[in-house]
C-alpha atoms as a PDB file:
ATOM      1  CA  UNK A   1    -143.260  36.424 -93.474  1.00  0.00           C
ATOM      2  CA  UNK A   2    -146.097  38.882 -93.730  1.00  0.00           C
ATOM      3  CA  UNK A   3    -146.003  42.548 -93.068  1.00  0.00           C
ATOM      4  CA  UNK A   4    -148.790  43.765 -89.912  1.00  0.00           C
ATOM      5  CA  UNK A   5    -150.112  47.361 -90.700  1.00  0.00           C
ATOM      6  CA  UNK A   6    -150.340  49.471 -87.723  1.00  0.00           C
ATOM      7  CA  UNK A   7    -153.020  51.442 -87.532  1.00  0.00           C
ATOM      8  CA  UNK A   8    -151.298  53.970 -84.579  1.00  0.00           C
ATOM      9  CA  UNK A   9    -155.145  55.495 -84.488  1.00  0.00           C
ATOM     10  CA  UNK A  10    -156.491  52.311 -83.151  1.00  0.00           C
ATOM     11  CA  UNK A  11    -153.357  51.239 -81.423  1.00  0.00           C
ATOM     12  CA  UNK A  12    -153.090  54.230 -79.384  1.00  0.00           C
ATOM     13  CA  UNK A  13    -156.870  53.709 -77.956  1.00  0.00           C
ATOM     14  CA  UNK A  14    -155.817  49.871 -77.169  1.00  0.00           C
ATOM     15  CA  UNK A  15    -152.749  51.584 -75.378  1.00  0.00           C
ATOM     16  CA  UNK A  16    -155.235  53.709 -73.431  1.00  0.00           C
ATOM     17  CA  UNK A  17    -157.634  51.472 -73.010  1.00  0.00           C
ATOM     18  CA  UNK A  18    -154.842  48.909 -71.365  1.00  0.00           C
ATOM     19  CA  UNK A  19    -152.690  51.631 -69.289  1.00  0.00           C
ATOM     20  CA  UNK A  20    -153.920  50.525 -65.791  1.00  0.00           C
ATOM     21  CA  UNK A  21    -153.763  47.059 -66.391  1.00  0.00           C
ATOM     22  CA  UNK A  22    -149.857  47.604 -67.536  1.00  0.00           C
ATOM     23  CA  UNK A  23    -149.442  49.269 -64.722  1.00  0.00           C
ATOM     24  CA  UNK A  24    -150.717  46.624 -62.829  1.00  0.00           C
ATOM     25  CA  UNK A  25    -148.365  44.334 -64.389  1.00  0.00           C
ATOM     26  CA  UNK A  26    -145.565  46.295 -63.686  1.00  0.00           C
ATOM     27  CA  UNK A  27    -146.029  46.727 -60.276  1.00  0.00           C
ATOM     28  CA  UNK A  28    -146.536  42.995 -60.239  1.00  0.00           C
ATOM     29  CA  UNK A  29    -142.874  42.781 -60.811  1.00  0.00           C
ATOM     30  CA  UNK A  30    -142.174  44.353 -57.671  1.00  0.00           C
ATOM     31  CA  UNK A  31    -145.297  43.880 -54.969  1.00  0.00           C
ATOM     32  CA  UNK A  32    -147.860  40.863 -54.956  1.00  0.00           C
ATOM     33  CA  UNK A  33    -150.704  41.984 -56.976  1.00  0.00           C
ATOM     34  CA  UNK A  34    -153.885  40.805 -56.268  1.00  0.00           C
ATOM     35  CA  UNK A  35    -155.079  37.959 -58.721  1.00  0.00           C
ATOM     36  CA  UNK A  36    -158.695  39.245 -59.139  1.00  0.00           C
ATOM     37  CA  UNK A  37    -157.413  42.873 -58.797  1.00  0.00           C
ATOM     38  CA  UNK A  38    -155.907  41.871 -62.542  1.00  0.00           C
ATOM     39  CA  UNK A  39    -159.019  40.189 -63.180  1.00  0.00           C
ATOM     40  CA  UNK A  40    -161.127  43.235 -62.710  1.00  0.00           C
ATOM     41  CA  UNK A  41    -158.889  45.433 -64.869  1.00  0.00           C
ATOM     42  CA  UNK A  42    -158.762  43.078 -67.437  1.00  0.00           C
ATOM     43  CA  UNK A  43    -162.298  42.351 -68.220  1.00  0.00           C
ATOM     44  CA  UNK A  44    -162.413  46.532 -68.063  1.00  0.00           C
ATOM     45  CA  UNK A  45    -160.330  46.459 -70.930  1.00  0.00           C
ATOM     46  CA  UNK A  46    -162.129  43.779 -72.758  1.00  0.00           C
ATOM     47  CA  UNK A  47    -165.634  45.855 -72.129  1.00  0.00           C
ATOM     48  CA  UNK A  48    -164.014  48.890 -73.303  1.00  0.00           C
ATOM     49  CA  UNK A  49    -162.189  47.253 -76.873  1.00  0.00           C
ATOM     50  CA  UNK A  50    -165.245  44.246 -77.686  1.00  0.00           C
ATOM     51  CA  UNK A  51    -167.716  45.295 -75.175  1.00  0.00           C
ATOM     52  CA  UNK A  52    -167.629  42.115 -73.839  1.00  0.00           C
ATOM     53  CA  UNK A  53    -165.358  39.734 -71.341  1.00  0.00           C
ATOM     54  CA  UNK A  54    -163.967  36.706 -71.195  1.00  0.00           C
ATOM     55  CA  UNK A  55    -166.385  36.184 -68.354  1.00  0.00           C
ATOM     56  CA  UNK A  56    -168.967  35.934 -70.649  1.00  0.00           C
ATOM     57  CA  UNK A  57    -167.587  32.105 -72.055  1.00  0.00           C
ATOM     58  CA  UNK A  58    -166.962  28.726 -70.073  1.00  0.00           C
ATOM     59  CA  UNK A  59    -163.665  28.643 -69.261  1.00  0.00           C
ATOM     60  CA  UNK A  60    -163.389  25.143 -70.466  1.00  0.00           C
ATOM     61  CA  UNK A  61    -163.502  27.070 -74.352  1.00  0.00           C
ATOM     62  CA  UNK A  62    -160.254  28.288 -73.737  1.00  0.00           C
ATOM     63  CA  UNK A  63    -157.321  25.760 -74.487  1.00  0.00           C
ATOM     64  CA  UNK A  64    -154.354  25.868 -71.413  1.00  0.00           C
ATOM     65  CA  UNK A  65    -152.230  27.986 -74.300  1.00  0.00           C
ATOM     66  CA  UNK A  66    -155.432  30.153 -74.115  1.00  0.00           C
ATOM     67  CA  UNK A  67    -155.298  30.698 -70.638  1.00  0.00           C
ATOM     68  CA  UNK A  68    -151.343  31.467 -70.483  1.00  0.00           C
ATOM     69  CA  UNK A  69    -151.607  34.094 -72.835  1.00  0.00           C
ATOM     70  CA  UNK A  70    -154.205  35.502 -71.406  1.00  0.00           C
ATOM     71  CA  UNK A  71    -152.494  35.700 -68.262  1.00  0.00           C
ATOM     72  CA  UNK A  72    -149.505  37.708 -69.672  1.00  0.00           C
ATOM     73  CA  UNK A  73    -151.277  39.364 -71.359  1.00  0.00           C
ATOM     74  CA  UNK A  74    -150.369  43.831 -70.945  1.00  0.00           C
ATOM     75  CA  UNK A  75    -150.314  46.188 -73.049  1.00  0.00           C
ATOM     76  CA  UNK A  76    -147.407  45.527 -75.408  1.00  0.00           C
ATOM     77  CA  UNK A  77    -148.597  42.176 -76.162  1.00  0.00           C
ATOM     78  CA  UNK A  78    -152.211  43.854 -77.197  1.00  0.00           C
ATOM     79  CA  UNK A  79    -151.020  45.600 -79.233  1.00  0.00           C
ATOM     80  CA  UNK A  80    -149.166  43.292 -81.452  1.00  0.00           C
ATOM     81  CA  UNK A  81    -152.510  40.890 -81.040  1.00  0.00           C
ATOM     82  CA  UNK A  82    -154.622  43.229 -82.384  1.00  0.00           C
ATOM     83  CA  UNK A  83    -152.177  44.469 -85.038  1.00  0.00           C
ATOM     84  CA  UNK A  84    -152.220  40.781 -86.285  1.00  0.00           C
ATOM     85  CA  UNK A  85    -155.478  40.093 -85.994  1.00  0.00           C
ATOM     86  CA  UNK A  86    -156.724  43.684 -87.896  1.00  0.00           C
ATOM     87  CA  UNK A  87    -158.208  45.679 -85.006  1.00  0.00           C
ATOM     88  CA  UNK A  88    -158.925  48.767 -86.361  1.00  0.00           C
END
């Protein structure tokens, strides 16, 4: 089992850059959220962490375990990503 490193510095500006989008997801829980509403904040993120979106690929380079995660994809769950993949 390996340890992740946190780097709270660069975890914190993930958690920033992802706040509306979590809140989107919350309130998903209890209204219908629009689809493309998620979409938008999303690739807002994306610009904001890799200056770039998943808009920019075919969808057809993402595998269907791809696309799931990306679905559920909020704020706690970026964080852990990037932990484990060495955002910093």
């Amino acid at each position: 089992m390996s340890t992740i490193a946190f780097d709270q510095f660069a975890l914190t500006r993930i958690a920033d850059f992802a706040r509306s989008l979590s809140l989107l997801h919350q309130a998903s829980r209890r209204r219908i959220v629009d689809d493309d509403q998620i979409d938008r904040e999303f690739n807002a993120v994306c610009m904001s962490v890799w200056g770039y979106t998943t808009d920019d690929f075919s969808d057809g380079l993402f595998s269907g375990e791809d696309h799931a995660f990306l679905d559920r994809l909020d704020e706690a769950h970026a964080r852990i990503f990037a932990a484990e993949h060495g955002y910093c």
